[in-house]
Protein backbone atom coordinates (compact mmCIF):
# COMPACT_ATOMS: atom_id res chain seq x y z
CA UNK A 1 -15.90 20.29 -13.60
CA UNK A 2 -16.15 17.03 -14.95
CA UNK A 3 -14.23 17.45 -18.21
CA UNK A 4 -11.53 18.79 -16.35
CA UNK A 5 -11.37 15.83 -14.17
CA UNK A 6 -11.63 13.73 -17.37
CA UNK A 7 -8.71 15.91 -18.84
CA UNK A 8 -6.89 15.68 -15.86
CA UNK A 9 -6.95 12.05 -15.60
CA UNK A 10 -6.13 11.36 -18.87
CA UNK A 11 -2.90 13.75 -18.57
CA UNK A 12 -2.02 11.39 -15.21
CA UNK A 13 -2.38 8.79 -17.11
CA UNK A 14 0.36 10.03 -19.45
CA UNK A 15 2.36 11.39 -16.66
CA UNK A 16 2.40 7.86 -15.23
CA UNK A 17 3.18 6.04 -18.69
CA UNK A 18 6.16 8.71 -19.52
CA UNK A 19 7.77 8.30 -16.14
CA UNK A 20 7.70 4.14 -16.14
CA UNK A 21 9.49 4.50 -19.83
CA UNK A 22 12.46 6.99 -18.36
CA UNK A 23 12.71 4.85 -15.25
CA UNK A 24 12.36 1.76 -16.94
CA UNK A 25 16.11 0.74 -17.29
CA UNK A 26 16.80 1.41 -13.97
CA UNK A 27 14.19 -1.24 -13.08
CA UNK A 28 15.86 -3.55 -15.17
CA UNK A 29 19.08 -3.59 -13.08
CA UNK A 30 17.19 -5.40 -9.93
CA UNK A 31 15.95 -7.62 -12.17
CA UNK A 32 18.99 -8.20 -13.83
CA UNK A 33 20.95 -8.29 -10.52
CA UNK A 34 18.69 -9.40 -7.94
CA UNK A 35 21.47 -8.78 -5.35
CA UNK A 36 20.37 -4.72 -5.81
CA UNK A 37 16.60 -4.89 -5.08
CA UNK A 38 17.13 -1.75 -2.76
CA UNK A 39 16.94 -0.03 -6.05
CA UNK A 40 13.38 -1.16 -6.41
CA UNK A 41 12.18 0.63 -3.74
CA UNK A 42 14.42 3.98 -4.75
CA UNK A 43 12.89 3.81 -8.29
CA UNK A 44 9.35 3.39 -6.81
CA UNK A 45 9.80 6.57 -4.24
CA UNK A 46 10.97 8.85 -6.71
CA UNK A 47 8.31 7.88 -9.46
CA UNK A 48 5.87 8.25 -7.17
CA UNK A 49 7.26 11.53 -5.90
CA UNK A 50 7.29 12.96 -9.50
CA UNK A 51 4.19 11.68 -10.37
CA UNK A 52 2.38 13.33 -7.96
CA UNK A 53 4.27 16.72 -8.59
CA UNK A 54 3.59 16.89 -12.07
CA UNK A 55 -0.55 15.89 -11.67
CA UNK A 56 -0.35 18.00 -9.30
CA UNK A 57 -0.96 16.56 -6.48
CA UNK A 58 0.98 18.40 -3.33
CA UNK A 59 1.50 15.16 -0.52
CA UNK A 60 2.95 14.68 2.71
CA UNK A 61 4.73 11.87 4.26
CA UNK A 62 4.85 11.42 8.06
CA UNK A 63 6.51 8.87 10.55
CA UNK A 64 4.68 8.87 13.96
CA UNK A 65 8.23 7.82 15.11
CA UNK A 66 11.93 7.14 13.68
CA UNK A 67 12.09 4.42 12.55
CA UNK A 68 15.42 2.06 12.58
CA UNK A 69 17.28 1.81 9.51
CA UNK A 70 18.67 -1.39 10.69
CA UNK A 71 15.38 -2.82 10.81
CA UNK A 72 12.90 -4.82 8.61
CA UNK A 73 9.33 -3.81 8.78
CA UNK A 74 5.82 -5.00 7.23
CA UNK A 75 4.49 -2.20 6.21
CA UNK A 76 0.40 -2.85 5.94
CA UNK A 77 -1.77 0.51 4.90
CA UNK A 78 -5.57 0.68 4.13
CA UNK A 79 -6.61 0.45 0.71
CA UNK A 80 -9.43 2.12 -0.63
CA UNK A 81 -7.80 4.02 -3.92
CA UNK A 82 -5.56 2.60 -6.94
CA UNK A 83 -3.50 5.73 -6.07
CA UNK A 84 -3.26 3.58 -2.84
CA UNK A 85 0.48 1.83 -4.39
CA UNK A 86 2.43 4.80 -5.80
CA UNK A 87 1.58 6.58 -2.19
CA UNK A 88 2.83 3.39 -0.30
CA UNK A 89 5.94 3.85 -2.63
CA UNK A 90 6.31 6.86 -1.04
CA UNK A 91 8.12 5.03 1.89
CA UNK A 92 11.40 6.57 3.08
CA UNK A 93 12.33 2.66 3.51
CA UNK A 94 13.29 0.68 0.38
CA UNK A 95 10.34 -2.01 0.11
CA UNK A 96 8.51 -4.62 -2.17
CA UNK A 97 5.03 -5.33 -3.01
CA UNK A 98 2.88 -7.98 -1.97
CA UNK A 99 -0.24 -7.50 -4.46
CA UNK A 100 -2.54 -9.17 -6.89
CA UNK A 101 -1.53 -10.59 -9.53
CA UNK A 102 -3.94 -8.85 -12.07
CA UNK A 103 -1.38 -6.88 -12.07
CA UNK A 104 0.52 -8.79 -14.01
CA UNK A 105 -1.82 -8.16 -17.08
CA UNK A 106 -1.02 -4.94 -17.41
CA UNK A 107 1.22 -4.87 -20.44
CA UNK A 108 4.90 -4.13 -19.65
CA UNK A 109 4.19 -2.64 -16.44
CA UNK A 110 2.62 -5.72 -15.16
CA UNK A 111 5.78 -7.81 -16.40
CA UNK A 112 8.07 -5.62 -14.94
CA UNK A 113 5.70 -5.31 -11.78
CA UNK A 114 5.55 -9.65 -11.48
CA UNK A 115 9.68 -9.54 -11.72
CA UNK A 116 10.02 -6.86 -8.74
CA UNK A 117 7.27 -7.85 -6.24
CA UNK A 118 4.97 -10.64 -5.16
CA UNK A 119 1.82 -11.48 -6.43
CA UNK A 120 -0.93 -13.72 -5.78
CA UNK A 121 -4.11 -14.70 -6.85
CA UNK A 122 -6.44 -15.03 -3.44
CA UNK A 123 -8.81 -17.77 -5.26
CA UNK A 124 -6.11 -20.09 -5.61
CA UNK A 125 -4.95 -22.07 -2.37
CA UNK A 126 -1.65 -22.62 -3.82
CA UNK A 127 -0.95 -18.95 -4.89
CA UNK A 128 -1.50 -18.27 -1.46
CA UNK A 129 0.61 -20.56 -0.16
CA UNK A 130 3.13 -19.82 -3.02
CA UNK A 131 2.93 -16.33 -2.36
CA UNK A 132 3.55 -16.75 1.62
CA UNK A 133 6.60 -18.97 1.03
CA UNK A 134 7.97 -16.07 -1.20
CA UNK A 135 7.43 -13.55 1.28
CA UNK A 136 9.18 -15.40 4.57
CA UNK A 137 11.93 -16.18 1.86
CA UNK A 138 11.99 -11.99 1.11
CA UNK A 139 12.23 -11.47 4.70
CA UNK A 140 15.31 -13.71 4.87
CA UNK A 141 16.97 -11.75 2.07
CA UNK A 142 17.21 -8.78 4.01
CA UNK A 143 13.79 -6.86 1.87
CA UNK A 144 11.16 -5.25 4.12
CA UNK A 145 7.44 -5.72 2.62
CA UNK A 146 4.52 -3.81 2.11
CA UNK A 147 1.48 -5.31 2.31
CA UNK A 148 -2.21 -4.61 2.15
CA UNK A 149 -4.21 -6.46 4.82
CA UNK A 150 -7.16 -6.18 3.56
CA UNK A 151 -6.37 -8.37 0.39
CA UNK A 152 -7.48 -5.55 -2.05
CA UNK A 153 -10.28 -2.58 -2.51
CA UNK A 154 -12.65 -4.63 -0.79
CA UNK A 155 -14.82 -1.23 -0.81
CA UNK A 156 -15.84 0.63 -3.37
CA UNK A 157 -15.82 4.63 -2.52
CA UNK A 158 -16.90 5.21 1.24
CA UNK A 159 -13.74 4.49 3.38
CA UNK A 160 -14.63 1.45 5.11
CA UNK A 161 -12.10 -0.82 6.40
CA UNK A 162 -12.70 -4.60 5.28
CA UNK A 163 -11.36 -7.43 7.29
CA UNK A 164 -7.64 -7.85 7.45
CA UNK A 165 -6.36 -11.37 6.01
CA UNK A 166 -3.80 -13.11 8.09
CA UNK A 167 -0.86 -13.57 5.27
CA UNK A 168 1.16 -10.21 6.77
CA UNK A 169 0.49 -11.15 10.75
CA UNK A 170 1.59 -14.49 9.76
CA UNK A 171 4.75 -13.53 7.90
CA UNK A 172 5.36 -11.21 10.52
CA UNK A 173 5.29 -13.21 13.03
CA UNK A 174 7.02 -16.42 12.02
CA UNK A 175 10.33 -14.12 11.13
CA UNK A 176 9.56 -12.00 14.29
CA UNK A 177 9.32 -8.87 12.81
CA UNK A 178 7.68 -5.47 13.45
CA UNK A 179 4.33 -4.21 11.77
CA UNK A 180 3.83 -0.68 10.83
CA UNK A 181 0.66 0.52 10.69
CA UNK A 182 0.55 2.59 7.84
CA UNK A 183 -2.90 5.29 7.67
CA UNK A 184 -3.74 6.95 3.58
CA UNK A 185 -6.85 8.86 4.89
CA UNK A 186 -7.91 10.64 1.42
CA UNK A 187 -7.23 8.88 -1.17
CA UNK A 188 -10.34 7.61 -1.72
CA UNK A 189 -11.38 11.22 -2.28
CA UNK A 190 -8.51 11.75 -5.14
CA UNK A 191 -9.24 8.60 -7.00
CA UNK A 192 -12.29 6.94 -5.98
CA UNK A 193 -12.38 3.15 -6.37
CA UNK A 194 -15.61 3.37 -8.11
CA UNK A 195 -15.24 5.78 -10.53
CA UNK A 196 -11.39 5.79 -12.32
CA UNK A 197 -10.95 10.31 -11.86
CA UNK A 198 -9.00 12.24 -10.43
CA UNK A 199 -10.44 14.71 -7.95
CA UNK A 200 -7.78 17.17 -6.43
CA UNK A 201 -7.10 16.82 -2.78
CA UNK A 202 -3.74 17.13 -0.82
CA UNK A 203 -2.42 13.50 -0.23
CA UNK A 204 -1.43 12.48 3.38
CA UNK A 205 0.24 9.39 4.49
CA UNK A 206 1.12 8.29 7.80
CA UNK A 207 3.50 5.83 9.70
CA UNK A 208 2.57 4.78 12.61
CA UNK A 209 4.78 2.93 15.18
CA UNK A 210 5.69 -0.24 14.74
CA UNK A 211 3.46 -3.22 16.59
CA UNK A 212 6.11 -5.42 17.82
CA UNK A 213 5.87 -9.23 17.06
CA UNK A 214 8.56 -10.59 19.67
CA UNK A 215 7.48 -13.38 21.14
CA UNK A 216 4.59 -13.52 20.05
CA UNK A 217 2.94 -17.45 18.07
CA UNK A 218 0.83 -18.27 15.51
CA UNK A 219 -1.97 -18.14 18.51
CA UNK A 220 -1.61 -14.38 18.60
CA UNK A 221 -2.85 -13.74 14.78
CA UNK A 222 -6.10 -12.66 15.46
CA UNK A 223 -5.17 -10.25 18.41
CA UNK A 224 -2.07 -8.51 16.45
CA UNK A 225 -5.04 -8.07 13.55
CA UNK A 226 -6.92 -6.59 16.06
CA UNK A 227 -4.60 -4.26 17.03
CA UNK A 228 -2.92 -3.19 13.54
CA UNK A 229 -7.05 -2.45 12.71
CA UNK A 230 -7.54 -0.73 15.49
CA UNK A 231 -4.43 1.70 15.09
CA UNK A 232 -5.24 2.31 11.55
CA UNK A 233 -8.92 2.59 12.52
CA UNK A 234 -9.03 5.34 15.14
CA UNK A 235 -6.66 7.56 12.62
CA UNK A 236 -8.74 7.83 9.88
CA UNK A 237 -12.29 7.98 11.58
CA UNK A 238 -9.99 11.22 13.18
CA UNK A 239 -9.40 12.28 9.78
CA UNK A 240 -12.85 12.09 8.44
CA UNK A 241 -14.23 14.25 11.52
CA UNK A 242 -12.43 16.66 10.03
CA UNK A 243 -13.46 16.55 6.76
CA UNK A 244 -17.14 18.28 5.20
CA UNK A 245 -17.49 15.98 2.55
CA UNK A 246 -17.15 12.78 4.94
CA UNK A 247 -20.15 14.43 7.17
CA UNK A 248 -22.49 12.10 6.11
CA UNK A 249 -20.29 9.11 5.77
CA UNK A 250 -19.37 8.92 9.45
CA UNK A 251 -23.12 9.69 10.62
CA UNK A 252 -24.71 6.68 8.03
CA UNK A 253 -22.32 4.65 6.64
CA UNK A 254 -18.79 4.85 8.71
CA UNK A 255 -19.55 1.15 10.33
CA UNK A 256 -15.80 -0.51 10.24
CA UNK A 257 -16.16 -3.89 10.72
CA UNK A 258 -14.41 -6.06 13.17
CA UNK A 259 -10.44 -7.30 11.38
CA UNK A 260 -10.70 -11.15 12.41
């Protein structure tokens, strides 16, 4: 079994690299014409949609409610898996990325990747602040973000959430826009953070309604933390119940900690 995984990871691996060549010049065109960065998250849907198909991969999306095409939303999903992205790219809504910026040293990809989305480096006080300033001016361009709250993999292979950083409740609240809740329950069984294989597993993602931010100050942070956490939370401790393999994880180790 582990040679296939091996051979199976190294043929995503090429899956990924062919696709980000073919789409390539269409990524160019926001880039180019930053008036059409709805085609950024177009481009990111259907690569992740093929990528999936052809490692073979079968995934399902699904909104808890409809949400309004009129609307912008901060999208903020757990992160436990590097598989974690292309499956937040499967949003029906066009988005950008709020990320690390190691990213960026990706050849090509992390160029491309730096030109599209938003990156920071979280040891630097002025990337932070740099990076919030980009994102409230995002908002006022019309573009709808995704953002992890937790700041990163902050766990290695058990699916733990970490604490949630304030940059998307922040955001979210100065422009007074909705949060979505966003659950990935098994990803950290396809591609474990800890060890860089693929393990086949059907995909799930899930929207959750949005938290609304109207009204709401800078004084509420820490309670609309709570409450994204605790949405996200509850779903996948639901999801792990269900699952053999997590048996031992929720008995021992399944300890979330608290999001402020």
């Amino acid at each position: 079994m582990k040679i296939l995984r091996v051979i199976h990871t190294c043929y995503g691996m090429l899956v990924f690299a062919l696709l980000f060549a073919i789409l390539l010049p269409f990524l160019l065109i926001p880039i180019i014409f930053p008036s059409q960065f709805k085609l950024t998250g177009i481009v990111n849907r259907w690569w992740a949609r093929l990528l999936l198909f052809f490692v073979f991969i079968p995934f399902r999306v699904e909104y808890r409610t409809k949400l309004d095409r009129k609307k912008q939303y901060i999208f903020c999903p757990n992160h436990f898996s590097y598989i974690d992205i292309p499956t937040a790219g499967l949003n029906h809504f066009n988005t950008i990325f709020v990320g690390k910026n190691e990213i960026e040293k990706i050849p090509l990809f992390g160029y491309m990747y730096g030109k599209l989305h938003i990156t920071v480096d979280r040891s630097k006080l002025k990337s932070r602040y740099t990076s919030l300033k980009r994102s409230l001016e995002a908002i006022d361009e019309g573009k709808s973000l995704v953002i992890f709250p937790e700041g990163g993999i902050v766990t290695e292979r058990d699916p733990v959430l970490g604490r949630f950083k304030d940059g998307a409740f922040r955001v979210a609240i100065e422009k007074q826009i909705a949060i979505v809740p966003v659950t990935i329950p098994y990803n950290w069984i396809i591609l474990p953070a800890d060890q860089f294989e693929l393990h086949w597993h059907p995909l799930r993602v899930i929207f959750h309604e949005p938290v609304e931010t109207t009204g709401l100050t800078l004084n509420d942070v820490d309670a609309l933390k709570e409450r994204v956490f605790s949405v996200i939370d509850t779903e996948l401790k639901q999801h792990l119940a269900n699952l053999p393999v997590a048996t031992n994880v929720i008995n021992n180790e399944y300890r979330s900690r608290p999001a402020g």
